[in-house]
C-alpha atoms as a PDB file:
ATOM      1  CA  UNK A   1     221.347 276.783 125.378  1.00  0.00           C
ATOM      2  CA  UNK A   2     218.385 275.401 127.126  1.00  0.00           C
ATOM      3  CA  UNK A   3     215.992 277.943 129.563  1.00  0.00           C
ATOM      4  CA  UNK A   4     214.224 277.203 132.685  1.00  0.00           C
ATOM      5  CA  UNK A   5     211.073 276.672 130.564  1.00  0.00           C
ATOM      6  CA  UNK A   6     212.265 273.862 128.664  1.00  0.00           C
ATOM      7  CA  UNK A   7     213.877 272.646 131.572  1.00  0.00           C
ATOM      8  CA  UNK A   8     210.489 272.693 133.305  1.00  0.00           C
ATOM      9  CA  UNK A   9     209.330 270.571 130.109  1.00  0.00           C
ATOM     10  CA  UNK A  10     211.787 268.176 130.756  1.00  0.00           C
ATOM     11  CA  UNK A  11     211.219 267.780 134.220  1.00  0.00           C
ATOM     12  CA  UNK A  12     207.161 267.480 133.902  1.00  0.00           C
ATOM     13  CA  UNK A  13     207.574 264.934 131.539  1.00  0.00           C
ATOM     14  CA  UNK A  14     209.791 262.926 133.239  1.00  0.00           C
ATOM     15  CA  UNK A  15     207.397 263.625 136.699  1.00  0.00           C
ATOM     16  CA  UNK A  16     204.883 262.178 134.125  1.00  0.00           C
ATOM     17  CA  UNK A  17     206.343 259.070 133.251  1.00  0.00           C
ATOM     18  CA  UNK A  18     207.075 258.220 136.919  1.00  0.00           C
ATOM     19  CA  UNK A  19     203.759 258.595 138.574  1.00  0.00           C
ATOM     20  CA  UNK A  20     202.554 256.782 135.775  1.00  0.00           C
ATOM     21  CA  UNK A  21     204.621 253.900 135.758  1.00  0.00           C
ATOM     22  CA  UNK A  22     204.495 253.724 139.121  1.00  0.00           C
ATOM     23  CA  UNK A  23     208.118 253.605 139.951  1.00  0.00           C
ATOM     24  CA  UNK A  24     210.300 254.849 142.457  1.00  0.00           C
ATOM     25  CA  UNK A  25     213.683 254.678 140.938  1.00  0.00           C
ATOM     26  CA  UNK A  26     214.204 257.908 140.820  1.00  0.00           C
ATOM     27  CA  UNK A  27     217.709 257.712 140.079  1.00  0.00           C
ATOM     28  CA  UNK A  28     216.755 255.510 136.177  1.00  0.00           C
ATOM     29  CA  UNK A  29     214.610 258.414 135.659  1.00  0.00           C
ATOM     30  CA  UNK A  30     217.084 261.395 136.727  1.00  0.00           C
ATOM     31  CA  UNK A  31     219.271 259.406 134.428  1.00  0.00           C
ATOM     32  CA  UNK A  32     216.398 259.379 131.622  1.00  0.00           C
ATOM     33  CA  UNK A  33     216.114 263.317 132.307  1.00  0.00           C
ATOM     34  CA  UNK A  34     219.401 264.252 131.858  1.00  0.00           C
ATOM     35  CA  UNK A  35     219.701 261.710 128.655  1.00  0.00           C
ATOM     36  CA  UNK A  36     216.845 263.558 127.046  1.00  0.00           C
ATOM     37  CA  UNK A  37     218.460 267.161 127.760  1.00  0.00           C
ATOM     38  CA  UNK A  38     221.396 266.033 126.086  1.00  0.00           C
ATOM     39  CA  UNK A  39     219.764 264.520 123.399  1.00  0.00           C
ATOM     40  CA  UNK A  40     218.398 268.102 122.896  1.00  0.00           C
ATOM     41  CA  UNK A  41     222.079 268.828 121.981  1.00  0.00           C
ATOM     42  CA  UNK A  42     222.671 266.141 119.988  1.00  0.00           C
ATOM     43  CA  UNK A  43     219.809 267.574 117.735  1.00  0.00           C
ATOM     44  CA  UNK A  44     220.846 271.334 117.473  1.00  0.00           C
ATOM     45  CA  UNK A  45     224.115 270.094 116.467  1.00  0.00           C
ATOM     46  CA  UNK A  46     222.709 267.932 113.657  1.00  0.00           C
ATOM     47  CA  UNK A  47     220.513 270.809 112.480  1.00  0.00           C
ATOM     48  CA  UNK A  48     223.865 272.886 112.398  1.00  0.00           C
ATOM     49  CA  UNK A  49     225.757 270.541 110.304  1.00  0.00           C
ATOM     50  CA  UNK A  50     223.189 270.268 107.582  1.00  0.00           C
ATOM     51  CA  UNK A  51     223.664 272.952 106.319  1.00  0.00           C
ATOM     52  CA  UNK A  52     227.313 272.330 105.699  1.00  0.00           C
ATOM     53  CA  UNK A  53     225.886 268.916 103.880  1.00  0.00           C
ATOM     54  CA  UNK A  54     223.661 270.602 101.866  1.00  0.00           C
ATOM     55  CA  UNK A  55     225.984 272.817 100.949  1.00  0.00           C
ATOM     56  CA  UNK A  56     228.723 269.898 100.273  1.00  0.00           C
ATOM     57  CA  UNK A  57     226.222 268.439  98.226  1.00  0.00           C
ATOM     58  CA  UNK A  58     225.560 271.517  95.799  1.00  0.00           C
ATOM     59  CA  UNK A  59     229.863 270.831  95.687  1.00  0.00           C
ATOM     60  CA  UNK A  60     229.450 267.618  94.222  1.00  0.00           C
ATOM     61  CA  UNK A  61     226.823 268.552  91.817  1.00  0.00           C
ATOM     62  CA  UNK A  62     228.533 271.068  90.559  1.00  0.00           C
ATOM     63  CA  UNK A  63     232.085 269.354  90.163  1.00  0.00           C
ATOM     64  CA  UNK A  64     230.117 266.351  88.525  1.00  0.00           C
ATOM     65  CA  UNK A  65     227.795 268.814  85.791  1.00  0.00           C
ATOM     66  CA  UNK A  66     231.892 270.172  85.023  1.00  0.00           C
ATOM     67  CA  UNK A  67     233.111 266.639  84.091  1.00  0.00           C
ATOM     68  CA  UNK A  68     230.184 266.100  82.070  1.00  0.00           C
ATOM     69  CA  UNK A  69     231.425 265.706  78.014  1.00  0.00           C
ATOM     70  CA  UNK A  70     228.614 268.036  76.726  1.00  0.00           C
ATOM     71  CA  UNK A  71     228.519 270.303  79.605  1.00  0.00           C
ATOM     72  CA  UNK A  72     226.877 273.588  78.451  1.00  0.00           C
ATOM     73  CA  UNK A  73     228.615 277.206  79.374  1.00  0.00           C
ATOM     74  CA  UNK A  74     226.945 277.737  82.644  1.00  0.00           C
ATOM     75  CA  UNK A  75     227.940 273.794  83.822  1.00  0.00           C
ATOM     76  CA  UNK A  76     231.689 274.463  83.192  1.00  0.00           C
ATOM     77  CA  UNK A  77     231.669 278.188  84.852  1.00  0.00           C
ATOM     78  CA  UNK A  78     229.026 277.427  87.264  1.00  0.00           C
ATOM     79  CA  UNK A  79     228.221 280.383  90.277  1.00  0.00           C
ATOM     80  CA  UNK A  80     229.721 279.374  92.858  1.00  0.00           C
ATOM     81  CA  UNK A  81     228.043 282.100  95.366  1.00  0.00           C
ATOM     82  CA  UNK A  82     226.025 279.460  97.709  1.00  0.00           C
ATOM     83  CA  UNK A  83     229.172 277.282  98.205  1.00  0.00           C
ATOM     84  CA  UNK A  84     230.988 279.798  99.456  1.00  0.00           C
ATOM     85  CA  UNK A  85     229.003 281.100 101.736  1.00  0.00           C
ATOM     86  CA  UNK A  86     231.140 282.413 104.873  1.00  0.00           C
ATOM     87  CA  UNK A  87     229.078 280.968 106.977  1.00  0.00           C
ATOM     88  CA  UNK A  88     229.107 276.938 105.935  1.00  0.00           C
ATOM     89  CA  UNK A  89     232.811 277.635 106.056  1.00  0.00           C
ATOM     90  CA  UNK A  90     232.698 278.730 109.818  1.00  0.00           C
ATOM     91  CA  UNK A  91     230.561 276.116 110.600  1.00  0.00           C
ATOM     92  CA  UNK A  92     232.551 273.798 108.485  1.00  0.00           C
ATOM     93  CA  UNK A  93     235.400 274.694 110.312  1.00  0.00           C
ATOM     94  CA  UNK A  94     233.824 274.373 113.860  1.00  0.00           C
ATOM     95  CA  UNK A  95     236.405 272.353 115.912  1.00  0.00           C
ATOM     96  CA  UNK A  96     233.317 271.838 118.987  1.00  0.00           C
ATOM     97  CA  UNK A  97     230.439 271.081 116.394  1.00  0.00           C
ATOM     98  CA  UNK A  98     232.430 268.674 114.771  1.00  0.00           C
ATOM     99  CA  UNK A  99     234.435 267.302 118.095  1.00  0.00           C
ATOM    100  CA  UNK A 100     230.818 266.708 119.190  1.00  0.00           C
ATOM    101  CA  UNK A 101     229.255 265.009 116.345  1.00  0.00           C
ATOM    102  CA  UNK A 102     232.217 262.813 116.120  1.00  0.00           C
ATOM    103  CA  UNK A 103     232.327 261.978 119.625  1.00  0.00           C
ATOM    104  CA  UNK A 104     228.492 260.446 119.804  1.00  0.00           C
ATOM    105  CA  UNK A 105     228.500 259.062 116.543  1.00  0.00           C
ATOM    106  CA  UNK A 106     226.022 261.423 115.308  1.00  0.00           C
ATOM    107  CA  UNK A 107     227.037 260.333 111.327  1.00  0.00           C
ATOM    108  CA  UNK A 108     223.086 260.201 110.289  1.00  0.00           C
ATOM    109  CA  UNK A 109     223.516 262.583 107.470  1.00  0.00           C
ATOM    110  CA  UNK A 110     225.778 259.559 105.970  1.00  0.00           C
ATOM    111  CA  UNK A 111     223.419 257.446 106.920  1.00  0.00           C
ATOM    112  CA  UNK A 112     220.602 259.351 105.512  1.00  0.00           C
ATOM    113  CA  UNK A 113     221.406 261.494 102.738  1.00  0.00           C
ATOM    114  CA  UNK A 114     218.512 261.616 101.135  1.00  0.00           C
ATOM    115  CA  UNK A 115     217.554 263.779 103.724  1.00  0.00           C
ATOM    116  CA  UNK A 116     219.985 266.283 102.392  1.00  0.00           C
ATOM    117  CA  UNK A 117     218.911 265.916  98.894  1.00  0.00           C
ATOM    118  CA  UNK A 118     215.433 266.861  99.742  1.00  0.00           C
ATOM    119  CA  UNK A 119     216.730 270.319 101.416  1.00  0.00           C
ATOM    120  CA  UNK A 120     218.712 270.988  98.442  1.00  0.00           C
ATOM    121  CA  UNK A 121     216.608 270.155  96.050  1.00  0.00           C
ATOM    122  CA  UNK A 122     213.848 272.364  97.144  1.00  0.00           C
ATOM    123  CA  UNK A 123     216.424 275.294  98.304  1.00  0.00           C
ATOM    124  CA  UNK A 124     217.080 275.143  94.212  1.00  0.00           C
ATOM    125  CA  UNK A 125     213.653 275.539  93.798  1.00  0.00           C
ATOM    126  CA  UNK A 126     212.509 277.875  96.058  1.00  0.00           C
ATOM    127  CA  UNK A 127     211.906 281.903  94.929  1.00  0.00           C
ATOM    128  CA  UNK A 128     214.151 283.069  98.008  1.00  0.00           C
ATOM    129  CA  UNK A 129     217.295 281.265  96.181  1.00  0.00           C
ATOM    130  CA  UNK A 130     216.717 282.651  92.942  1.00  0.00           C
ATOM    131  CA  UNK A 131     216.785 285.957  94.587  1.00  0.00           C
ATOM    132  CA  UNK A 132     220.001 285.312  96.601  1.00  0.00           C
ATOM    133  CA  UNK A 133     221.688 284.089  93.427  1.00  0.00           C
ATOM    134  CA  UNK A 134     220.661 286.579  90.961  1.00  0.00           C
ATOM    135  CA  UNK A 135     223.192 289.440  92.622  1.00  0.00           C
ATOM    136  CA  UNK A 136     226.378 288.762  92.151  1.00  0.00           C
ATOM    137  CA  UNK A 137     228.517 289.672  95.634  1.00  0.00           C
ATOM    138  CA  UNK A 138     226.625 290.345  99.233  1.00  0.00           C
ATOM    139  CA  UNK A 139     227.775 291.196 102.377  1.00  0.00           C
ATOM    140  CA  UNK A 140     227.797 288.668 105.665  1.00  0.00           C
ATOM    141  CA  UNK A 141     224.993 290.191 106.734  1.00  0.00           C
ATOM    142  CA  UNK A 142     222.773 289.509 103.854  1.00  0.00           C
ATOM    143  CA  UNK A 143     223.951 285.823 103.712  1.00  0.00           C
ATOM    144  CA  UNK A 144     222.985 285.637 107.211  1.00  0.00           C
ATOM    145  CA  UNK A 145     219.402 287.138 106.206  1.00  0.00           C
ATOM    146  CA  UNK A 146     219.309 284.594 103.526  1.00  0.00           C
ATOM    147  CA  UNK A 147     220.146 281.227 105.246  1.00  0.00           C
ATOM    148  CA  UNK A 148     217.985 282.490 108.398  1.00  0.00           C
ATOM    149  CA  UNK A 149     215.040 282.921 105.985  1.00  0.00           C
ATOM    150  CA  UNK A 150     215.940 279.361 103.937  1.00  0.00           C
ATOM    151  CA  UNK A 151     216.374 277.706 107.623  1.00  0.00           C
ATOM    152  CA  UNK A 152     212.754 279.446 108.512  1.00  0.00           C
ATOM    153  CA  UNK A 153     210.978 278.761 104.900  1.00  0.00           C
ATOM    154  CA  UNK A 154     212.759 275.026 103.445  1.00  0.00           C
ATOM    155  CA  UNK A 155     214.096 273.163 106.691  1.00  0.00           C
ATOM    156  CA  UNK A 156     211.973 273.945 109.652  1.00  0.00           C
ATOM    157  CA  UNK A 157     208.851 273.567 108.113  1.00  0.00           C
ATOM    158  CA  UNK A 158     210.134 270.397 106.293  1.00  0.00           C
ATOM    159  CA  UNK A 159     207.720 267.418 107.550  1.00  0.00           C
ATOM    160  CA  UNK A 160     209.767 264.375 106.307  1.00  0.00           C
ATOM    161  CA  UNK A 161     212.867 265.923 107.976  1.00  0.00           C
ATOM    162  CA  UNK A 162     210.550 266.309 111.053  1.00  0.00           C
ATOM    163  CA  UNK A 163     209.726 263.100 110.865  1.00  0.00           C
ATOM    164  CA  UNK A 164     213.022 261.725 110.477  1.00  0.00           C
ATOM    165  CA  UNK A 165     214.011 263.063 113.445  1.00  0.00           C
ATOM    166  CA  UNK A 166     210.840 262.103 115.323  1.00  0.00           C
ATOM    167  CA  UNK A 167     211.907 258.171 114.533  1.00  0.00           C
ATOM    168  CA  UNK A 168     215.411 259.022 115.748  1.00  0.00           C
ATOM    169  CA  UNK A 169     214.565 259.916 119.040  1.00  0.00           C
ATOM    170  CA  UNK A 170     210.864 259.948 120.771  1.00  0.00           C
ATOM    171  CA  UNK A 171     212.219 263.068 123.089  1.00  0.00           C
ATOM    172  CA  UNK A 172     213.058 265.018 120.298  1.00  0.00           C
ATOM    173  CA  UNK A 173     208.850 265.581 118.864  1.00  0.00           C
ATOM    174  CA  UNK A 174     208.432 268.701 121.970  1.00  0.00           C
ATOM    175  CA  UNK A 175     212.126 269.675 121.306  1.00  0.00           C
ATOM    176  CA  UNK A 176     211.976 270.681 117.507  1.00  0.00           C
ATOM    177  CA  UNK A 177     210.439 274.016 117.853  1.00  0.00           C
ATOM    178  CA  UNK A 178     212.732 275.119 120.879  1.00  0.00           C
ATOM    179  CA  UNK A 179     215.961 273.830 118.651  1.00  0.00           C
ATOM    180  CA  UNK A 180     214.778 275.238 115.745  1.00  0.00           C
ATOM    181  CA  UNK A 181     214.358 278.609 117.528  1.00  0.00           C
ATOM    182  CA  UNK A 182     217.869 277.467 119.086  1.00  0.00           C
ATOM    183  CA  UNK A 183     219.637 277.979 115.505  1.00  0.00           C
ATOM    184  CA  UNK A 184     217.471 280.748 114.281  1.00  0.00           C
ATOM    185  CA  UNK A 185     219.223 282.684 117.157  1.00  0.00           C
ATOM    186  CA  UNK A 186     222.460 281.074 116.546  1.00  0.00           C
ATOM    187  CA  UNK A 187     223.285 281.734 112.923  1.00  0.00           C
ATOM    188  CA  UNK A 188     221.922 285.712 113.882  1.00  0.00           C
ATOM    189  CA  UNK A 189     224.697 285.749 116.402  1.00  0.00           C
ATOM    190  CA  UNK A 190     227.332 284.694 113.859  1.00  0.00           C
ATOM    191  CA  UNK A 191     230.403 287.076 113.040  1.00  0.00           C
ATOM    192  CA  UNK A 192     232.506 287.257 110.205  1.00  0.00           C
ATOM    193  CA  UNK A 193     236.219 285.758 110.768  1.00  0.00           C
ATOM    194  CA  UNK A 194     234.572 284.625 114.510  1.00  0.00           C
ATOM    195  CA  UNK A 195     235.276 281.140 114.798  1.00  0.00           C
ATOM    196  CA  UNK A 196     232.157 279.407 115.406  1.00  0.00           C
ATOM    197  CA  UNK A 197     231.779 277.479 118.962  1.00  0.00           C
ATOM    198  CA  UNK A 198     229.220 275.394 119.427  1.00  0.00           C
ATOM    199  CA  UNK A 199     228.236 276.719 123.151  1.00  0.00           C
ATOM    200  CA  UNK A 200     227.276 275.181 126.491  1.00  0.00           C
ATOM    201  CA  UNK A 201     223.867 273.476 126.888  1.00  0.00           C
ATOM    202  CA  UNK A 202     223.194 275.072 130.229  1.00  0.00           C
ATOM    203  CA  UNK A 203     223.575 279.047 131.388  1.00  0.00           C
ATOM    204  CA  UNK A 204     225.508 277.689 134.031  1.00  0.00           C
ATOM    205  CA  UNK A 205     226.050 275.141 136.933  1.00  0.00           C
ATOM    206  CA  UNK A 206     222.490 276.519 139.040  1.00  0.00           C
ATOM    207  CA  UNK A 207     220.715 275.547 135.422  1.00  0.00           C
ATOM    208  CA  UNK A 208     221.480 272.309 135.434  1.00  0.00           C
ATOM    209  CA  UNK A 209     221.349 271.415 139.286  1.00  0.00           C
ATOM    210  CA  UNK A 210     217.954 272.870 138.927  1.00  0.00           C
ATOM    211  CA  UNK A 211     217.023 270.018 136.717  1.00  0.00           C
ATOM    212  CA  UNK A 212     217.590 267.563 139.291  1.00  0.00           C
ATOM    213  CA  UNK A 213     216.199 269.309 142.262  1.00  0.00           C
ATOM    214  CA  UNK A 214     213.047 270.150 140.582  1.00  0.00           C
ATOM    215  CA  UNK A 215     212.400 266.649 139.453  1.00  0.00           C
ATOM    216  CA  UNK A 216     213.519 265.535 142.848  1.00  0.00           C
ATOM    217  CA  UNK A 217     211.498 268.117 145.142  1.00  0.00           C
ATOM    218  CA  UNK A 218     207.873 267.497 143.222  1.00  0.00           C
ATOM    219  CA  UNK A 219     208.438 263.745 143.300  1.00  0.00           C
ATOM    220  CA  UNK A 220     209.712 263.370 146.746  1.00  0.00           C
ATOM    221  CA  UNK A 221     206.479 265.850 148.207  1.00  0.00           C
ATOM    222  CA  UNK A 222     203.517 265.307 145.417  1.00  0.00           C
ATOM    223  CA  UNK A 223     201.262 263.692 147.551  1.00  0.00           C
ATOM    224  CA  UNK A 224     201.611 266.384 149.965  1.00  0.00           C
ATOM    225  CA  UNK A 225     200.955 269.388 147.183  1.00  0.00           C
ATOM    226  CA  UNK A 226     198.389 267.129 146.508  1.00  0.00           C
ATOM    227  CA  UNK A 227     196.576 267.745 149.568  1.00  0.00           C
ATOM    228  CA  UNK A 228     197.240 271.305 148.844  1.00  0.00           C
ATOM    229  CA  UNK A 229     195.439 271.407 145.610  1.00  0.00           C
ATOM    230  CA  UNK A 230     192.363 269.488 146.941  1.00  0.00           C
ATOM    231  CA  UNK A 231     191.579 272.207 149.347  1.00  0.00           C
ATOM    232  CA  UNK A 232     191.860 274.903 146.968  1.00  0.00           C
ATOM    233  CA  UNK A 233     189.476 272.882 144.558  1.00  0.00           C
ATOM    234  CA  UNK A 234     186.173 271.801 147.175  1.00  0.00           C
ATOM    235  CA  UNK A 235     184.126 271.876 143.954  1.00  0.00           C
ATOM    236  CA  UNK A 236     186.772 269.701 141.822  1.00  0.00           C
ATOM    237  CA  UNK A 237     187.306 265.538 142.373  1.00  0.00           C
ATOM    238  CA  UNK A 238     190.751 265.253 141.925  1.00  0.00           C
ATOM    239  CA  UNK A 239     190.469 262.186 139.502  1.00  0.00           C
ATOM    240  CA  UNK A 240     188.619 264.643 137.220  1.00  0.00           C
ATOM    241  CA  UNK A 241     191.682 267.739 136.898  1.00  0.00           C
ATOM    242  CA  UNK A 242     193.940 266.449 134.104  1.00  0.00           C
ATOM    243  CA  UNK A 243     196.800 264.392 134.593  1.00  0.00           C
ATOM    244  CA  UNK A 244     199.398 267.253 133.292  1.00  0.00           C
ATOM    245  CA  UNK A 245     197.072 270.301 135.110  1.00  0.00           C
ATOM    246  CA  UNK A 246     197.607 268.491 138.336  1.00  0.00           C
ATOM    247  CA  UNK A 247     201.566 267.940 137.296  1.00  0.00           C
ATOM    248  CA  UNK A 248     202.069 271.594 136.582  1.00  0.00           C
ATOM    249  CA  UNK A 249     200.099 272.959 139.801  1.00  0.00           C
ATOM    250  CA  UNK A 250     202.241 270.280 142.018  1.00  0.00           C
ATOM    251  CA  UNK A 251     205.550 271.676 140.020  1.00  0.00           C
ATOM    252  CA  UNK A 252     204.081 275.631 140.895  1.00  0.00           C
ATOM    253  CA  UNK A 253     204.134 274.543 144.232  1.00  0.00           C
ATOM    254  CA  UNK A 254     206.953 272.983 144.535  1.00  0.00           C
ATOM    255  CA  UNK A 255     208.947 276.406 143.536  1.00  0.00           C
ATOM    256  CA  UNK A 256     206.569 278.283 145.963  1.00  0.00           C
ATOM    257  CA  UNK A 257     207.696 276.152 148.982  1.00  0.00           C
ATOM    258  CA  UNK A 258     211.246 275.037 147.815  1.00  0.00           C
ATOM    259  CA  UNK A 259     212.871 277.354 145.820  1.00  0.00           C
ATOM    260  CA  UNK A 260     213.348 280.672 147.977  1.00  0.00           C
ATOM    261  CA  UNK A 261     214.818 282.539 145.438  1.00  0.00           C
ATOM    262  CA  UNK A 262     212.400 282.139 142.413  1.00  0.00           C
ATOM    263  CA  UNK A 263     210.139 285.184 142.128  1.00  0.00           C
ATOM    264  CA  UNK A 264     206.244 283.255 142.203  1.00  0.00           C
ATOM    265  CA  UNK A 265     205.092 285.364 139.533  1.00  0.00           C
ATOM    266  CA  UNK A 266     207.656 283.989 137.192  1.00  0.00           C
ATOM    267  CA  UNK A 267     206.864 280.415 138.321  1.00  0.00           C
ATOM    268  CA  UNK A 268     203.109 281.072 137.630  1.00  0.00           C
ATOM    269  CA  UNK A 269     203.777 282.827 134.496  1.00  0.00           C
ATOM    270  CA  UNK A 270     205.611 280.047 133.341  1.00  0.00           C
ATOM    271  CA  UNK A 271     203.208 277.079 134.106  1.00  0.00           C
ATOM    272  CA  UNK A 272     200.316 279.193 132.865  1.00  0.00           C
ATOM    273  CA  UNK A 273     202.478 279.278 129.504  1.00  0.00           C
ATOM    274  CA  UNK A 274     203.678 275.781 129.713  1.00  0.00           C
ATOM    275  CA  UNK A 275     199.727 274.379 129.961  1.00  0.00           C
ATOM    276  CA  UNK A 276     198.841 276.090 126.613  1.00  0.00           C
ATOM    277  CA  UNK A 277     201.019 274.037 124.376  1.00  0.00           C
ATOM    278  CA  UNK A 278     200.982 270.588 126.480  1.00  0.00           C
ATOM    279  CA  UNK A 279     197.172 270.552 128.594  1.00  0.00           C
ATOM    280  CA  UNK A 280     193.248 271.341 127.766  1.00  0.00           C
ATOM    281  CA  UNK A 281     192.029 274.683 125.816  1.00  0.00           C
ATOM    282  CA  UNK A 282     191.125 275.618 129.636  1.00  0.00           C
ATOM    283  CA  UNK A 283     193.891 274.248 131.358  1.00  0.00           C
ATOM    284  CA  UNK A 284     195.535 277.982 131.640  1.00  0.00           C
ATOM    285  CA  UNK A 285     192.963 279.615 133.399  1.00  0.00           C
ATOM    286  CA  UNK A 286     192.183 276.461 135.633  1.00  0.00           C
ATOM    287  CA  UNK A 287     195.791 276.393 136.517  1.00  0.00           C
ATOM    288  CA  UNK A 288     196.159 280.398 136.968  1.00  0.00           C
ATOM    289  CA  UNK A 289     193.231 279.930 139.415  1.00  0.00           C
ATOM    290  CA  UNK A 290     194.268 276.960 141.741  1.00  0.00           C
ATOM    291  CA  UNK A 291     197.701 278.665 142.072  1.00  0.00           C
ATOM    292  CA  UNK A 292     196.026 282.347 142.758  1.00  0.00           C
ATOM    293  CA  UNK A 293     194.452 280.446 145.376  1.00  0.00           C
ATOM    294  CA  UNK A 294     197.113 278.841 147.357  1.00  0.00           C
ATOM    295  CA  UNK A 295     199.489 281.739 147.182  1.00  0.00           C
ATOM    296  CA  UNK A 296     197.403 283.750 148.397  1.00  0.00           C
ATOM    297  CA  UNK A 297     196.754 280.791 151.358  1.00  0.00           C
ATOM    298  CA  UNK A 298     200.578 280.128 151.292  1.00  0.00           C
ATOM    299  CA  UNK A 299     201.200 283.987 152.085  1.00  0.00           C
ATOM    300  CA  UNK A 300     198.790 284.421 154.891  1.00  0.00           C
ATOM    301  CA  UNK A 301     200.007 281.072 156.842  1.00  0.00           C
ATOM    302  CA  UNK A 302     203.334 282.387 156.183  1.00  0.00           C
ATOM    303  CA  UNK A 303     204.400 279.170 154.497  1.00  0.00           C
ATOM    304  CA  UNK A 304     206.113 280.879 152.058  1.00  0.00           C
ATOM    305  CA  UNK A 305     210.040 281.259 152.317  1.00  0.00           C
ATOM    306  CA  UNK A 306     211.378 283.947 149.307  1.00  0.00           C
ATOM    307  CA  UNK A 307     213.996 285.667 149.840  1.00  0.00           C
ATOM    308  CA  UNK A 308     215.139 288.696 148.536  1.00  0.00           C
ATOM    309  CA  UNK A 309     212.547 291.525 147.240  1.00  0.00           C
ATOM    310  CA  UNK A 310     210.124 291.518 144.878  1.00  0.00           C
ATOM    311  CA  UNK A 311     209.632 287.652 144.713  1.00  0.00           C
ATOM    312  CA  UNK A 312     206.190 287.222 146.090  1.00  0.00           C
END
């Protein structure tokens, strides 16, 4: 399921495209947001269901190498370990994966096997496979090992498959890593004879409002945390802080003032976190700065409304 971070993602990229285009149709944007979340989804159940294509592939080989009229020994009585791993059969067998890959269409791995052919080909190759192979039985637990190390070494790090989905969908290039991470923590979950379920996208109803609100709240009052961050920087022209710095600050504040029940520590943890991977080398201590600032301004005026302890 999604977290607040990625959430926060969402919403400063969305915050992003707004200011910059200028717009005020918040609702086509709120629409946007939500599209892209869900999107998110569409993409960590794709990733799921490859594996049962690659291993529906290996299938085919193998029933074709058996028909073949010089087939050697090892073609007709071929191991049949990977394509019976418990796993592809419980995600095989997945009533919500496939319910929601058959409700949006999501067919690409028809569309695009070649994809699939790629991941098997170099799964055949690889040294981990060999190893897997070589033994003749293992437990659940050690297929689990092995397809979370083959997910980790063959189809994360996989650039055409990357790619690929990159040309799909233009939202999905910042959510790779997070869904990859997504289904390294999903297949670890897995139990044998558990029915696999494919899971909500949000921890829960306050999740998913807080999508809305956020984007809502920092667009609605941004000129105003504007004015905040200007007197915290006298030595800074605002035209000079970066774009996405002055995003993330106005999105601090706007869980300082608006959110009562958000501990500020976690908010500037978060932000502080969030600038490393989408702002400047320095962004992370310009940002942790500017917020240590008006906190500390936002406690003494008392314009700060937590509630509950332990959340200043």
């Amino acid at each position: 399921m999604i977290n607040r971070r990625h959430i926060r993602v969402k919403v400063m990229q969305s915050v992003y495209a707004l200011l910059q285009s200028k717009s005020d149709n918040l609702t086509k944007e709120e629409k946007f947001l939500y599209g892209s979340i869900d999107k998110m989804y569409d993409l960590y159940a794709l990733t799921l269901r490859l594996f049962v294509e690659v291993k529906n592939l290996e299938k085919k080989h193998i029933g074709i190498s058996q028909k073949k009229h010089l087939a050697t020994a090892e073609e007709l009585k071929p191991s049949s370990k990977f394509i019976d791993l418990e796993i592809f059969k419980l995600l095989d067998e997945s009533v919500s994966l496939n319910t929601h890959l058959e409700t949006n269409k999501l067919n690409y791995w028809t569309l695009d096997n070649e994809y699939i052919h790629e991941i098997l080909k170099l799964t055949k190759e690889s040294e981990l496979y060999k190893a897997f192979m070589s033994s003749e039985k293992s437990s659940f637990q050690e297929e689990k090992e092995f397809l979370v190390a083959l997910f980790k070494e063959i189809i994360a790090p996989n650039e055409k498959l990357s790619e690929y989905f990159e040309d799909k969908s233009i939202s999905w290039v910042d959510d790779i890593p997070f869904v990859n991470t997504w289904v390294v923590k999903t297949l670890n979950q897995l139990k044998p004879n558990n029915a696999f379920h494919l899971g909500n996208l949000y921890k829960d109803i306050d999740d998913k409002q807080f999508v809305v609100d956020l984007f809502r709240k920092v667009v609605l009052n941004h000129t105003e945390f504007e004015k905040d961050i200007i007197d915290k920087t006298p030595n800074w022209d605002s035209e000079r802080i970066a774009d996405i710095d002055m995003i993330l600050i106005k999105m601090a504040i706007c869980e300082f003032l608006k959110f009562p029940s958000m501990p500020t520590r976690v908010t500037i943890n978060e932000y502080i976190e969030i600038s490393k991977d989408y702002s400047t080398n320095k962004s992370s201590f310009f940002i942790n700065g500017v917020l240590d600032k008006i906190l500390k301004d936002f406690t003494a005026s008392k314009r700060l409304n937590k509630i509950g302890r332990g959340l200043l």
